[in-house]
Protein backbone atom coordinates (compact mmCIF):
# COMPACT_ATOMS: atom_id res chain seq x y z
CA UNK A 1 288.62 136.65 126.99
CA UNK A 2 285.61 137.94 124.73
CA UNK A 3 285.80 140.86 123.02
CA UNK A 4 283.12 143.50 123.44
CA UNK A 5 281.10 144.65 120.47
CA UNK A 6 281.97 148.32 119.32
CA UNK A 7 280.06 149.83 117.05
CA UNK A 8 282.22 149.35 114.29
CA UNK A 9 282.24 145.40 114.78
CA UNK A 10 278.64 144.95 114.72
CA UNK A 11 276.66 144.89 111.76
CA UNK A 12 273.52 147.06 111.33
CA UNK A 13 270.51 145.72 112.88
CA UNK A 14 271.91 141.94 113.40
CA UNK A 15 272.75 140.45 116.62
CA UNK A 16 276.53 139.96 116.41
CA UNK A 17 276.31 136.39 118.50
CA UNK A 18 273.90 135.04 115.76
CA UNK A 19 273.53 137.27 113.16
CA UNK A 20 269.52 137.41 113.59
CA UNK A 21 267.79 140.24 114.27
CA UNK A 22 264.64 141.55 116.30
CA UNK A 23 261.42 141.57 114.30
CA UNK A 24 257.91 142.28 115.04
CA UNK A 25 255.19 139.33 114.35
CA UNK A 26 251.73 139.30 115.34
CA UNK A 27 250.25 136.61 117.24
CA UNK A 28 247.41 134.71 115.32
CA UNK A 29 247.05 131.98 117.51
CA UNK A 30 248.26 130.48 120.76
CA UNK A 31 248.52 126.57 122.10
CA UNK A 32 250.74 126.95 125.64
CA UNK A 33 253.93 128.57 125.17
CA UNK A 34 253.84 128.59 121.13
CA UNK A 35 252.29 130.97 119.44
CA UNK A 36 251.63 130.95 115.53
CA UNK A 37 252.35 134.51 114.69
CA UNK A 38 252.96 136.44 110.62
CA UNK A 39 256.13 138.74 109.93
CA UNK A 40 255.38 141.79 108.30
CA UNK A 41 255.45 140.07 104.91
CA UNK A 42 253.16 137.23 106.03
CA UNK A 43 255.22 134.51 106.87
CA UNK A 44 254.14 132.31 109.32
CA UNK A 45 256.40 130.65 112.35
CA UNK A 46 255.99 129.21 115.54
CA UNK A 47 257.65 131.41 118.16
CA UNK A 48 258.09 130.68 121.67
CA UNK A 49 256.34 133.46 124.34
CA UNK A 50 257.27 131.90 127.74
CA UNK A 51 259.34 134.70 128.04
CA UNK A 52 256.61 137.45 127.62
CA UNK A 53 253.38 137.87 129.70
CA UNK A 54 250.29 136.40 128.19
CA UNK A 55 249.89 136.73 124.69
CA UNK A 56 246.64 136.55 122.31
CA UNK A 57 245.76 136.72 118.78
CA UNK A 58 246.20 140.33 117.83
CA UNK A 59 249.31 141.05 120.27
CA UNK A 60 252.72 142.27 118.04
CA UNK A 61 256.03 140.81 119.67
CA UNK A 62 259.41 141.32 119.27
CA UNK A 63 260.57 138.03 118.17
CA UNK A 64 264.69 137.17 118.49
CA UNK A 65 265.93 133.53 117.37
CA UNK A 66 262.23 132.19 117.17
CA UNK A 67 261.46 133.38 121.26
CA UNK A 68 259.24 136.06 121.85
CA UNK A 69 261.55 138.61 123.76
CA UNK A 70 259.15 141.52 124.53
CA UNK A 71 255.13 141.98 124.51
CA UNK A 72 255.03 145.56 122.04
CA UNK A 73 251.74 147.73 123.28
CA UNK A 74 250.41 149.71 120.85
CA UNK A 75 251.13 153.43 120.74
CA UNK A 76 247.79 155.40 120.48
């Protein structure tokens, strides 16, 4: 039987299977289901979006474990 998280079991901002958390890249380029994208500190890595609807150089995703898990619009 698993145990489910509580709030005092889970560490801040991490997921508690894998320890990685949710950050937002932007997309600088795309090639099929990889895009190349830059963390807010300007790292690159190649994340896969065949999760997400169609992305494009410009788009910000949520990235989780190196897949794209949500399309972010922009708030105006």
């Amino acid at each position: 039987m698993t145990a489910v998280p509580t709030p005092s079991t889970c560490a801040e901002g991490h997921c508690i299977t894998c320890s990685d958390e949710g950050i937002e890249m932007e997309v600088v380029a795309t090639a099929g289901h990889v895009a190349h994208c830059l963390d807010p500190d300007g790292a690159a890595a190649e994340v896969d979006v065949a999760l997400v609807d169609a992305v494009a150089p410009g788009d910000t995703v949520l990235v989780h474990a190196g897949v794209a898990i949500a399309k972010l619009e922009a708030i105006a």
